[in-house]
PDB file of N, CA and C in Angstrom:
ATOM      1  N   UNK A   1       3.857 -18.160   0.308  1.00  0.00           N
ATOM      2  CA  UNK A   1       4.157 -18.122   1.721  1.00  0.00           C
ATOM      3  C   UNK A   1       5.349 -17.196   1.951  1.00  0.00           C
ATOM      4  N   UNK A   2       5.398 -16.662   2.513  1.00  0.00           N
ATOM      5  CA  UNK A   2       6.373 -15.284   3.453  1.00  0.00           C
ATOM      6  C   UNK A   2       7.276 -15.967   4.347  1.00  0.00           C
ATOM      7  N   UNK A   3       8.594 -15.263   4.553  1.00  0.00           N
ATOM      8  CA  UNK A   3       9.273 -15.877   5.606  1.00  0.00           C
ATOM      9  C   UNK A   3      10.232 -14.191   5.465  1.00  0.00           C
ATOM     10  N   UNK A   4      10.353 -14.308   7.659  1.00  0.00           N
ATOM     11  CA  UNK A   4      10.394 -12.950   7.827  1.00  0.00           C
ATOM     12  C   UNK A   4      11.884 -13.188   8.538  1.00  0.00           C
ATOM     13  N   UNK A   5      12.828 -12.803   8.427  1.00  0.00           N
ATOM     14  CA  UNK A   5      13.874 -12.670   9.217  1.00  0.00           C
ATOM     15  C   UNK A   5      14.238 -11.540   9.877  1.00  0.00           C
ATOM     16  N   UNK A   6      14.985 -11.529  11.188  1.00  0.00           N
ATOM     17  CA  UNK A   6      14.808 -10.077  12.332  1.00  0.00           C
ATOM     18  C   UNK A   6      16.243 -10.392  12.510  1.00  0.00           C
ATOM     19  N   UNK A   7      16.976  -9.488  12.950  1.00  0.00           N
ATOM     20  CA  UNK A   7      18.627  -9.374  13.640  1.00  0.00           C
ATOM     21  C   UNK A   7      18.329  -8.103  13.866  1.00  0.00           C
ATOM     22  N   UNK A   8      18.215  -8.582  15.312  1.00  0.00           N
ATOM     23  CA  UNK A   8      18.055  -7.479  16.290  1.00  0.00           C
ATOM     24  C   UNK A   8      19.366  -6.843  17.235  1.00  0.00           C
ATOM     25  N   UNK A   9      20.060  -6.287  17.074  1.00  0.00           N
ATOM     26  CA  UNK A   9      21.191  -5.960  17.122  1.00  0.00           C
ATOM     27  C   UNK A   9      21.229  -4.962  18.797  1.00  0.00           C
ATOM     28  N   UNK A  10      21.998  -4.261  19.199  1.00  0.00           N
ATOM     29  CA  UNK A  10      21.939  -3.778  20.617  1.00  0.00           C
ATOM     30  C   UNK A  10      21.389  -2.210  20.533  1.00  0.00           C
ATOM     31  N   UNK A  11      21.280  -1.837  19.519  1.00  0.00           N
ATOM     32  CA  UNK A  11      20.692  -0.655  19.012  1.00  0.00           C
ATOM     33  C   UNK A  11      19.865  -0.772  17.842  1.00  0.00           C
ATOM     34  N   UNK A  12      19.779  -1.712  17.368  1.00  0.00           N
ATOM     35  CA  UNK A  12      18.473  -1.681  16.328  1.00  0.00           C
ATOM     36  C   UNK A  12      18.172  -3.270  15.823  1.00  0.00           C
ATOM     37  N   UNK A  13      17.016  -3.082  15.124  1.00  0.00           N
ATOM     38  CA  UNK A  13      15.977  -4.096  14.704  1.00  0.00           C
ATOM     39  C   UNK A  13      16.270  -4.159  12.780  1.00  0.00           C
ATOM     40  N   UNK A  14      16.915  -5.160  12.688  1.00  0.00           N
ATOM     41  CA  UNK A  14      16.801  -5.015  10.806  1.00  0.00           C
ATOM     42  C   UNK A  14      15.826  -6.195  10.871  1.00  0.00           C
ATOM     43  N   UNK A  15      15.613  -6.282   9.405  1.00  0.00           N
ATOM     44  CA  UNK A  15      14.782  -6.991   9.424  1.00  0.00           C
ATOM     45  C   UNK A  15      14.294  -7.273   7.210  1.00  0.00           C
ATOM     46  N   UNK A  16      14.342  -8.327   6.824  1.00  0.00           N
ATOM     47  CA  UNK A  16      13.571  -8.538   5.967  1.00  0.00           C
ATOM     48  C   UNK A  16      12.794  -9.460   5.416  1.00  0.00           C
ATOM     49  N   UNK A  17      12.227  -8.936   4.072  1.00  0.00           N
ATOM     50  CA  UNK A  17      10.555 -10.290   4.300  1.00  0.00           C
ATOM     51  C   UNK A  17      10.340 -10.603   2.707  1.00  0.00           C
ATOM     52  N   UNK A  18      10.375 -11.794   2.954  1.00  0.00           N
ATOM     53  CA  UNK A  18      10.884 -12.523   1.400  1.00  0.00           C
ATOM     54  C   UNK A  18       9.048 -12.544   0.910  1.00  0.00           C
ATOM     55  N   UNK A  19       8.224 -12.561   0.232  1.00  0.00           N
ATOM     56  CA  UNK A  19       7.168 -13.255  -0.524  1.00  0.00           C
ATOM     57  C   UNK A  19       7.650 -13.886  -1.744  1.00  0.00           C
ATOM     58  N   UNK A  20       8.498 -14.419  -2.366  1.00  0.00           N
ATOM     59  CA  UNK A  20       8.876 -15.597  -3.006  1.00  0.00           C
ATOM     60  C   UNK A  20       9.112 -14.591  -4.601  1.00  0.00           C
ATOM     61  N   UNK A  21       9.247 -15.417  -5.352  1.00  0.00           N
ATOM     62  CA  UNK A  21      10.417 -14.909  -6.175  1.00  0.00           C
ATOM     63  C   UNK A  21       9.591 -13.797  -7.373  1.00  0.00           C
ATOM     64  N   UNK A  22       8.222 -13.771  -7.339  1.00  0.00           N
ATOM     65  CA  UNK A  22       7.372 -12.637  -8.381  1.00  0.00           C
ATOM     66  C   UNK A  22       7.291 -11.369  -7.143  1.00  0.00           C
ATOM     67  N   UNK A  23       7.597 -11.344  -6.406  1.00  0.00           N
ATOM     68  CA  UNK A  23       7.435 -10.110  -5.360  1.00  0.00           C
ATOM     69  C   UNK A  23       8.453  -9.861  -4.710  1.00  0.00           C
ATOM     70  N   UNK A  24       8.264  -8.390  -4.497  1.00  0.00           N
ATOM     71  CA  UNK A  24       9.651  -7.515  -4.319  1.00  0.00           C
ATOM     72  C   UNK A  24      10.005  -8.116  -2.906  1.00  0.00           C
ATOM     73  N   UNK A  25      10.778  -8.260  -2.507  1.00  0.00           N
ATOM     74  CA  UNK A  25      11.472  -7.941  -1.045  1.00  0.00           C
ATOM     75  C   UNK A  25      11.837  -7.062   0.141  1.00  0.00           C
ATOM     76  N   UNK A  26      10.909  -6.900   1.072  1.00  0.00           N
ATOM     77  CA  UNK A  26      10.913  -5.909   1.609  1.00  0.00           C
ATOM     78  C   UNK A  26      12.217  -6.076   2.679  1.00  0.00           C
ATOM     79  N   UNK A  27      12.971  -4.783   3.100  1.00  0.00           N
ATOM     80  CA  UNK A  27      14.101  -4.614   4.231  1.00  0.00           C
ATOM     81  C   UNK A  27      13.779  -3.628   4.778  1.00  0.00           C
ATOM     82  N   UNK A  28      13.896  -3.690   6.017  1.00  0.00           N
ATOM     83  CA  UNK A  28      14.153  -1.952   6.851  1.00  0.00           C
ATOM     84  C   UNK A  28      14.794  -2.732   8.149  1.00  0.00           C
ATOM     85  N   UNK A  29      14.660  -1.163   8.703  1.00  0.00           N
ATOM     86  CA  UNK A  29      15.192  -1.304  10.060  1.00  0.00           C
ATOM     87  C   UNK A  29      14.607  -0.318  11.221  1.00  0.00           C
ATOM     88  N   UNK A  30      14.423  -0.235  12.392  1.00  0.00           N
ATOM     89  CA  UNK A  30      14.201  -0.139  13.627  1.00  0.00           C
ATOM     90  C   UNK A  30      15.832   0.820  14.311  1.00  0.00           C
ATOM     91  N   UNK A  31      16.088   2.571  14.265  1.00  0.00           N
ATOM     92  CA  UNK A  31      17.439   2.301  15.073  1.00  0.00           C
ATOM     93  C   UNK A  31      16.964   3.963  15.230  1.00  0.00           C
ATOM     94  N   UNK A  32      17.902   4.481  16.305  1.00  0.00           N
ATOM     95  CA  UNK A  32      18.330   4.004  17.427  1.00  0.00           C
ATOM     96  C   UNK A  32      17.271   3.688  18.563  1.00  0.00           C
ATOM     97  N   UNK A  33      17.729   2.379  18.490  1.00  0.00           N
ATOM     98  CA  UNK A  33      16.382   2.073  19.649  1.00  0.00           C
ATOM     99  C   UNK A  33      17.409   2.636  21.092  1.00  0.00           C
ATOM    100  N   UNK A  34      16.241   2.311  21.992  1.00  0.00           N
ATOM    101  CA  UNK A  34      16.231   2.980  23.398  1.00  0.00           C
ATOM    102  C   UNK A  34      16.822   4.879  23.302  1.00  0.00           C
ATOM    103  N   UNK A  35      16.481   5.348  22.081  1.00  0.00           N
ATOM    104  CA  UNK A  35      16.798   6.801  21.855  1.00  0.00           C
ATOM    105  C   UNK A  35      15.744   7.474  21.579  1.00  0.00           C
ATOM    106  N   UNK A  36      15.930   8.031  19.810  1.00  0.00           N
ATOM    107  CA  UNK A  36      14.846   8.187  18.887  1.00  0.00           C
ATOM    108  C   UNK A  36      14.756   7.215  17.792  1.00  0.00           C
ATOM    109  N   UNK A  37      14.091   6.408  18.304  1.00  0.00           N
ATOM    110  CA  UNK A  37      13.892   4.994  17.147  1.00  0.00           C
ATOM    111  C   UNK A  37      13.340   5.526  15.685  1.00  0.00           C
ATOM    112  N   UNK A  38      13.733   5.524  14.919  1.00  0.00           N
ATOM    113  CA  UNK A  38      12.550   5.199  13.325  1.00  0.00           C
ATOM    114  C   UNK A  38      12.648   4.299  12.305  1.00  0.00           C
ATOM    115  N   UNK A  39      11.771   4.187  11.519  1.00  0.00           N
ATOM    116  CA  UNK A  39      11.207   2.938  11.539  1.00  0.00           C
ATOM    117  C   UNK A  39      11.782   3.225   9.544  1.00  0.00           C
ATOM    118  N   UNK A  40      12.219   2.873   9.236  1.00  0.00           N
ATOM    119  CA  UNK A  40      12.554   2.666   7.426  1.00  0.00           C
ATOM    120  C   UNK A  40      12.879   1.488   6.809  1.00  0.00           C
ATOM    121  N   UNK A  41      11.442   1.472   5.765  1.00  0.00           N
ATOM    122  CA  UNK A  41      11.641  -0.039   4.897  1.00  0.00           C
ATOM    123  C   UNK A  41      11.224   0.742   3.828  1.00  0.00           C
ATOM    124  N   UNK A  42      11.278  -0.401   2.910  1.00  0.00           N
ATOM    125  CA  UNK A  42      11.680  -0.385   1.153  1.00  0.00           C
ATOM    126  C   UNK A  42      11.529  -1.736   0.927  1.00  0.00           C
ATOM    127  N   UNK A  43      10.519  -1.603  -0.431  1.00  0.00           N
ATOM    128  CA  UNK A  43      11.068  -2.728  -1.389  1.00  0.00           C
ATOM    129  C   UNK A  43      11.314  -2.341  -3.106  1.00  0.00           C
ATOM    130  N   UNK A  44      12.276  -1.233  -2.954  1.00  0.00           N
ATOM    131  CA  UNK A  44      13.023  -0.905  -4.229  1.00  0.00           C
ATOM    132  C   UNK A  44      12.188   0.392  -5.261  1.00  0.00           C
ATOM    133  N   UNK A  45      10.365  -0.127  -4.901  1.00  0.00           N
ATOM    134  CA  UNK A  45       9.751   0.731  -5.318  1.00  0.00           C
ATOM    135  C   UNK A  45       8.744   1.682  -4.385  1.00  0.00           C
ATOM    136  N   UNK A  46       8.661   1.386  -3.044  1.00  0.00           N
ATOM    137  CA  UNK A  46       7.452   1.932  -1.967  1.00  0.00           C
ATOM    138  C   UNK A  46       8.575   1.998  -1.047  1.00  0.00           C
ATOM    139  N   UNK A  47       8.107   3.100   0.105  1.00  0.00           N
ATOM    140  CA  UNK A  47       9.449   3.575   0.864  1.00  0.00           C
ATOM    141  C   UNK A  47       8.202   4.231   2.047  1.00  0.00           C
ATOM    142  N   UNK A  48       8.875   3.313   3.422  1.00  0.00           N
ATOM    143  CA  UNK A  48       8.055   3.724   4.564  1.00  0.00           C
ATOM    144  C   UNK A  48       8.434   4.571   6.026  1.00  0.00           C
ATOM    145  N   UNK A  49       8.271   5.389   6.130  1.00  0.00           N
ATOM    146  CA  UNK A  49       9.196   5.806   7.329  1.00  0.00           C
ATOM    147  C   UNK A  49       7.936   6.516   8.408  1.00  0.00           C
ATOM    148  N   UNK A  50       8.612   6.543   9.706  1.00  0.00           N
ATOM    149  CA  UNK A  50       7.772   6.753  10.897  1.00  0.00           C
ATOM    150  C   UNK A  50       8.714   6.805  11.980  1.00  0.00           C
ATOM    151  N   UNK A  51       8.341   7.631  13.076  1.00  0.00           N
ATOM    152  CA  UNK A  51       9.094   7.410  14.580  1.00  0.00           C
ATOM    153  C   UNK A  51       7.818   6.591  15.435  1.00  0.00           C
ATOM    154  N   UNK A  52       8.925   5.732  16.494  1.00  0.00           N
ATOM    155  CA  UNK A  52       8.716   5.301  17.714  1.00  0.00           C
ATOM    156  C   UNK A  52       8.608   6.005  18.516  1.00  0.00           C
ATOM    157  N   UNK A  53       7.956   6.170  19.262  1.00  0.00           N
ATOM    158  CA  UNK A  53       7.774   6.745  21.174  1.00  0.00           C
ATOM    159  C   UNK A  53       9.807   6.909  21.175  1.00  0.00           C
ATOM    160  N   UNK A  54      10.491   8.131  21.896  1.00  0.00           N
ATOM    161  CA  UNK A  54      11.385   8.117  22.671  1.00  0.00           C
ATOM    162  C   UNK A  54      11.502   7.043  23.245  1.00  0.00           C
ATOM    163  N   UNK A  55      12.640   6.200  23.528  1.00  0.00           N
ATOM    164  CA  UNK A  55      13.043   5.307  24.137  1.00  0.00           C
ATOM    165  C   UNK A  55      12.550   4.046  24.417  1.00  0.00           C
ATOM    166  N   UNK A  56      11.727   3.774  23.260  1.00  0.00           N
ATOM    167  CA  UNK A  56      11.475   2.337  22.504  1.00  0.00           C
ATOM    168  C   UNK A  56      12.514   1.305  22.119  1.00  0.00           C
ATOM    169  N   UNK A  57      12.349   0.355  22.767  1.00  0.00           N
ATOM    170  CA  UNK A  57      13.853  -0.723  22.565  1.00  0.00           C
ATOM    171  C   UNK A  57      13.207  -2.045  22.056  1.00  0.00           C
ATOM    172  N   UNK A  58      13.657  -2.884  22.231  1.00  0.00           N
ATOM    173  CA  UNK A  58      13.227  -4.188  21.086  1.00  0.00           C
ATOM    174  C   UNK A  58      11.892  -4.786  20.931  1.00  0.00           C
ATOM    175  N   UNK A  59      10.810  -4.540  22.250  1.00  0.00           N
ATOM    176  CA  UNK A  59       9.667  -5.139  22.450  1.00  0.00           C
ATOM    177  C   UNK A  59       9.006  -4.271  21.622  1.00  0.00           C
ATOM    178  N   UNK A  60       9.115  -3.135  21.781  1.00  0.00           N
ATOM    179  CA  UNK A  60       8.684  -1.924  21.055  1.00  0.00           C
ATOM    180  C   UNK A  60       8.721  -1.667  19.793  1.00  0.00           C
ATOM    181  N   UNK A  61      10.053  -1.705  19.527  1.00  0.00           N
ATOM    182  CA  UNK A  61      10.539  -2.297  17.982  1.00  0.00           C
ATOM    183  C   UNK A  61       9.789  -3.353  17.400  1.00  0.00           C
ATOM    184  N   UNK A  62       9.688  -4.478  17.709  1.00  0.00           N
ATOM    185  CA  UNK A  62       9.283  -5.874  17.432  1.00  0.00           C
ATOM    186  C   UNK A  62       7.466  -5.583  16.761  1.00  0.00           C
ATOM    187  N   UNK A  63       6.694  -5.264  17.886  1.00  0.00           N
ATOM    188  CA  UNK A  63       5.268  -4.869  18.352  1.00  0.00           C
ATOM    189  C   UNK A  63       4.719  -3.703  16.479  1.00  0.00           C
ATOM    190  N   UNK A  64       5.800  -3.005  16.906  1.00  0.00           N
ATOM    191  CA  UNK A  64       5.685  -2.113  15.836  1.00  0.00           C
ATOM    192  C   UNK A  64       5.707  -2.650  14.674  1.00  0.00           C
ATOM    193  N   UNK A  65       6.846  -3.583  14.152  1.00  0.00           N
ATOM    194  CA  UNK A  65       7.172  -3.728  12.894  1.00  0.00           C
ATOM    195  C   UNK A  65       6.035  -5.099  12.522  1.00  0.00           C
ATOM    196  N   UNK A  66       5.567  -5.749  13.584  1.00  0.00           N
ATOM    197  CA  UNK A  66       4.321  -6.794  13.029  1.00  0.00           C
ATOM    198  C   UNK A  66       3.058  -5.749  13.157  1.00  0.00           C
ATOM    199  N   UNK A  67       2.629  -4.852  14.028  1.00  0.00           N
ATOM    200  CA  UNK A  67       1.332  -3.843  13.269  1.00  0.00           C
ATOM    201  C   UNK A  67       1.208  -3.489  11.892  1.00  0.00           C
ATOM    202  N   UNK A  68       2.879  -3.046  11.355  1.00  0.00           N
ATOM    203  CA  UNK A  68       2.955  -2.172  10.515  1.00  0.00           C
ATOM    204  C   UNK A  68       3.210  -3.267   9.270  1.00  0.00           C
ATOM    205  N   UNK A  69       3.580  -4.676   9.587  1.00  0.00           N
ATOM    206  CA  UNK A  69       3.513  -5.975   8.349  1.00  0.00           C
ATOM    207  C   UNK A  69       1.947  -6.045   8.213  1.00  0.00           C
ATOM    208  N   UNK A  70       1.014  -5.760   9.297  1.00  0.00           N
ATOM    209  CA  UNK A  70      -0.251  -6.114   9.112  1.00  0.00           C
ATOM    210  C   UNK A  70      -1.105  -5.176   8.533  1.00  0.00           C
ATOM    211  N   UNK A  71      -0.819  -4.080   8.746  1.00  0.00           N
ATOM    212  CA  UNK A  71      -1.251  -2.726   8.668  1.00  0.00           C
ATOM    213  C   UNK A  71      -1.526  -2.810   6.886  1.00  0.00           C
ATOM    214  N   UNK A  72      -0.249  -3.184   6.275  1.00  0.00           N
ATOM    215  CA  UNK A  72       0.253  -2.959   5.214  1.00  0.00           C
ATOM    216  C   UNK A  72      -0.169  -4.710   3.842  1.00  0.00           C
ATOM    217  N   UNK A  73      -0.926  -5.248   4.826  1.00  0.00           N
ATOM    218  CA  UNK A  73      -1.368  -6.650   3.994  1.00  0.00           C
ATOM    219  C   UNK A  73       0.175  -7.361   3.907  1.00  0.00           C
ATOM    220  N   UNK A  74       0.891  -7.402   4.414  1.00  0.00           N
ATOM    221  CA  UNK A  74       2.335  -8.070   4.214  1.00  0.00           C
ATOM    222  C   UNK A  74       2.549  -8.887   5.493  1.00  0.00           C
ATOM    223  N   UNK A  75       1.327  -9.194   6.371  1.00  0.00           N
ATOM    224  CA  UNK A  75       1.600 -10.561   7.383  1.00  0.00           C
ATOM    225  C   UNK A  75       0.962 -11.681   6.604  1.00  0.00           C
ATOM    226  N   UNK A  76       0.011 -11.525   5.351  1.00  0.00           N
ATOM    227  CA  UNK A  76      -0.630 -12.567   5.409  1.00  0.00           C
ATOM    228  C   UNK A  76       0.266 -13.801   5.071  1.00  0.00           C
ATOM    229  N   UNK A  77      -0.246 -15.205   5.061  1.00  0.00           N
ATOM    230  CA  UNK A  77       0.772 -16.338   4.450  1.00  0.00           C
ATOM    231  C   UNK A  77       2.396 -16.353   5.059  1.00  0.00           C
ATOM    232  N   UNK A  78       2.377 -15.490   6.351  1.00  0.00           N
ATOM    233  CA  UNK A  78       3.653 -15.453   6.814  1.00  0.00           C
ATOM    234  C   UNK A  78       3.872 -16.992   7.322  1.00  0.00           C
ATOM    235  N   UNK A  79       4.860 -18.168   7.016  1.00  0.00           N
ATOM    236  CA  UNK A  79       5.154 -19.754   6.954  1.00  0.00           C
ATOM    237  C   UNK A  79       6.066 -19.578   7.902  1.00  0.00           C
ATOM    238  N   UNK A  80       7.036 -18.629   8.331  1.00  0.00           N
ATOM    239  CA  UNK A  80       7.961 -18.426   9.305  1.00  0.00           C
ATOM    240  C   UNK A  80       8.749 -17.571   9.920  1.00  0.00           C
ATOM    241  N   UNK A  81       9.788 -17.538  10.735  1.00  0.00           N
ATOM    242  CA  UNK A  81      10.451 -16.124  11.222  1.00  0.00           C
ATOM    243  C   UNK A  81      11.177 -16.841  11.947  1.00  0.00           C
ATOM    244  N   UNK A  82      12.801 -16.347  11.585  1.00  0.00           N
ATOM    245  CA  UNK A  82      13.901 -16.508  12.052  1.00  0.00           C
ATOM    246  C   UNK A  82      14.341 -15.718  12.592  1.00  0.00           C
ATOM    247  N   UNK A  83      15.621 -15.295  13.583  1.00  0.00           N
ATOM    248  CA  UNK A  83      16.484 -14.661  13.484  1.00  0.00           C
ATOM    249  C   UNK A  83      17.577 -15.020  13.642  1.00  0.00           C
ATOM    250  N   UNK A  84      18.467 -14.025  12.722  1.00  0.00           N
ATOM    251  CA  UNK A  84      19.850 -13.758  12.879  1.00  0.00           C
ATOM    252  C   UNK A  84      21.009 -13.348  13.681  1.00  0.00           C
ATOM    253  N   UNK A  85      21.320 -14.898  14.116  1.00  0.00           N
ATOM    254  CA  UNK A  85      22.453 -14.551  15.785  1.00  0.00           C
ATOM    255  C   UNK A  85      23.272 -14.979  15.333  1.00  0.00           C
ATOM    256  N   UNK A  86      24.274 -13.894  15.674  1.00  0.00           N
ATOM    257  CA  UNK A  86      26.010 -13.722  15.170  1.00  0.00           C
ATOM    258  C   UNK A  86      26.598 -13.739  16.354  1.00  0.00           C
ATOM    259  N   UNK A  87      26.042 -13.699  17.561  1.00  0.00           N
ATOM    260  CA  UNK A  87      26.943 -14.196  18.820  1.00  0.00           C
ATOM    261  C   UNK A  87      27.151 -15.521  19.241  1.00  0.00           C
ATOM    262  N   UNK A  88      28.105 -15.826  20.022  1.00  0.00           N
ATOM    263  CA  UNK A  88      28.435 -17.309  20.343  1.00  0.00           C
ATOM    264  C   UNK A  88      29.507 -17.616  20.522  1.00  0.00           C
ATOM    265  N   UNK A  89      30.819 -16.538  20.537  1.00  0.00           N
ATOM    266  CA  UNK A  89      32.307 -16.480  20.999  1.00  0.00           C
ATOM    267  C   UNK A  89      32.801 -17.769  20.110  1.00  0.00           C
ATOM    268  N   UNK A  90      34.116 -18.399  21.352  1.00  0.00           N
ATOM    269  CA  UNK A  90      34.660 -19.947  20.939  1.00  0.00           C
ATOM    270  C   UNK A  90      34.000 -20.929  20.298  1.00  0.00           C
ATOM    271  N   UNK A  91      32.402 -21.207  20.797  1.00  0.00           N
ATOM    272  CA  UNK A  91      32.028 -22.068  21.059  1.00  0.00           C
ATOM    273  C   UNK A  91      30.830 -22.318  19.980  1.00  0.00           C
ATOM    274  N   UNK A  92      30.625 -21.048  19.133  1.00  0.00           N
ATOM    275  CA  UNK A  92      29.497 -21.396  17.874  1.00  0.00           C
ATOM    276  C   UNK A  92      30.292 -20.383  17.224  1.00  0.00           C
ATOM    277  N   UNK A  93      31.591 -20.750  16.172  1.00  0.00           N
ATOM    278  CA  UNK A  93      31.909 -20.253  15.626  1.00  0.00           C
ATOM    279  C   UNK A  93      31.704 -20.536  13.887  1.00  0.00           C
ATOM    280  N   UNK A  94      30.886 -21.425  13.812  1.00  0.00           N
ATOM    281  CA  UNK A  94      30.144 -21.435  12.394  1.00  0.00           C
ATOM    282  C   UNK A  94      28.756 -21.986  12.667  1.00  0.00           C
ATOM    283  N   UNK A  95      28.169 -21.743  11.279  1.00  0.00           N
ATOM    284  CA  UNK A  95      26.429 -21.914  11.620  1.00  0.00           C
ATOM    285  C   UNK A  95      25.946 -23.108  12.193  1.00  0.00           C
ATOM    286  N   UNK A  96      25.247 -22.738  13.119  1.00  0.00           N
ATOM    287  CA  UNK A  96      24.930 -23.954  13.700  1.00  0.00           C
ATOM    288  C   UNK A  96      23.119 -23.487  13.972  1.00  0.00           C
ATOM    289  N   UNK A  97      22.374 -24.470  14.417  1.00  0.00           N
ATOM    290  CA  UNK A  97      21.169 -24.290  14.342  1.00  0.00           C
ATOM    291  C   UNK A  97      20.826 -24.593  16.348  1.00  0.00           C
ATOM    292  N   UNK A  98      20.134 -23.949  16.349  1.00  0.00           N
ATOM    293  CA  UNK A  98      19.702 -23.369  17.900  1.00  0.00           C
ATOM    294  C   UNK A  98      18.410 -24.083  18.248  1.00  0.00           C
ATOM    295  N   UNK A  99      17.921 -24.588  18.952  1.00  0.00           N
ATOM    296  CA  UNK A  99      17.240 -25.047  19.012  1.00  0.00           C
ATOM    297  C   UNK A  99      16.137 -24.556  20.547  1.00  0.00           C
TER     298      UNK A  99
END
């Protein structure tokens, strides 16, 4: 089972995707979105790159990077998807779970 994590940031989309501990780990990222977005992942041995449409921002980003998990046989057995939020000022200043 797969589990995909996204931190989508104000200019770009990171993102990586665990398949458990005999398979590589894929990372990339999505930047500069709302510019010239492109698209670069890796898992240490395969290396993917592509542009977005001009002025593609997170929906766009998002849309893209699950075609291109599917595209690539790397949605199957996906069990979950998180993301990574580092905002929250005073008031979530250690991990807390969101509900």
């Amino acid at each position: 089972m797969h589990v995909l994590v996204l931190n989508a940031g104000s200019s770009s989309l990171k993102f990586a995707l665990d398949r458990g501990a005999d398979a590589p780990r894929w990372r990339g990222e999505i930047e500069p979105l709302f510019q010239n977005p492109r698209f670069r992942a890796g898992d240490g041995r395969n290396h993917h790159e592509a542009e977005l449409p001009r002025g593609a921002g997170h929906r766009e980003a998002v849309d893209f990077l699950l075609d291109w998990l599917d595209a690539e046989g790397l949605a199957t057995d996906l069990a979950a998807a998180g993301h990574r939020v580092v905002h929250g000022g005073p008031d979530l200043n250690r991990p807390a779970r969101v509900d």
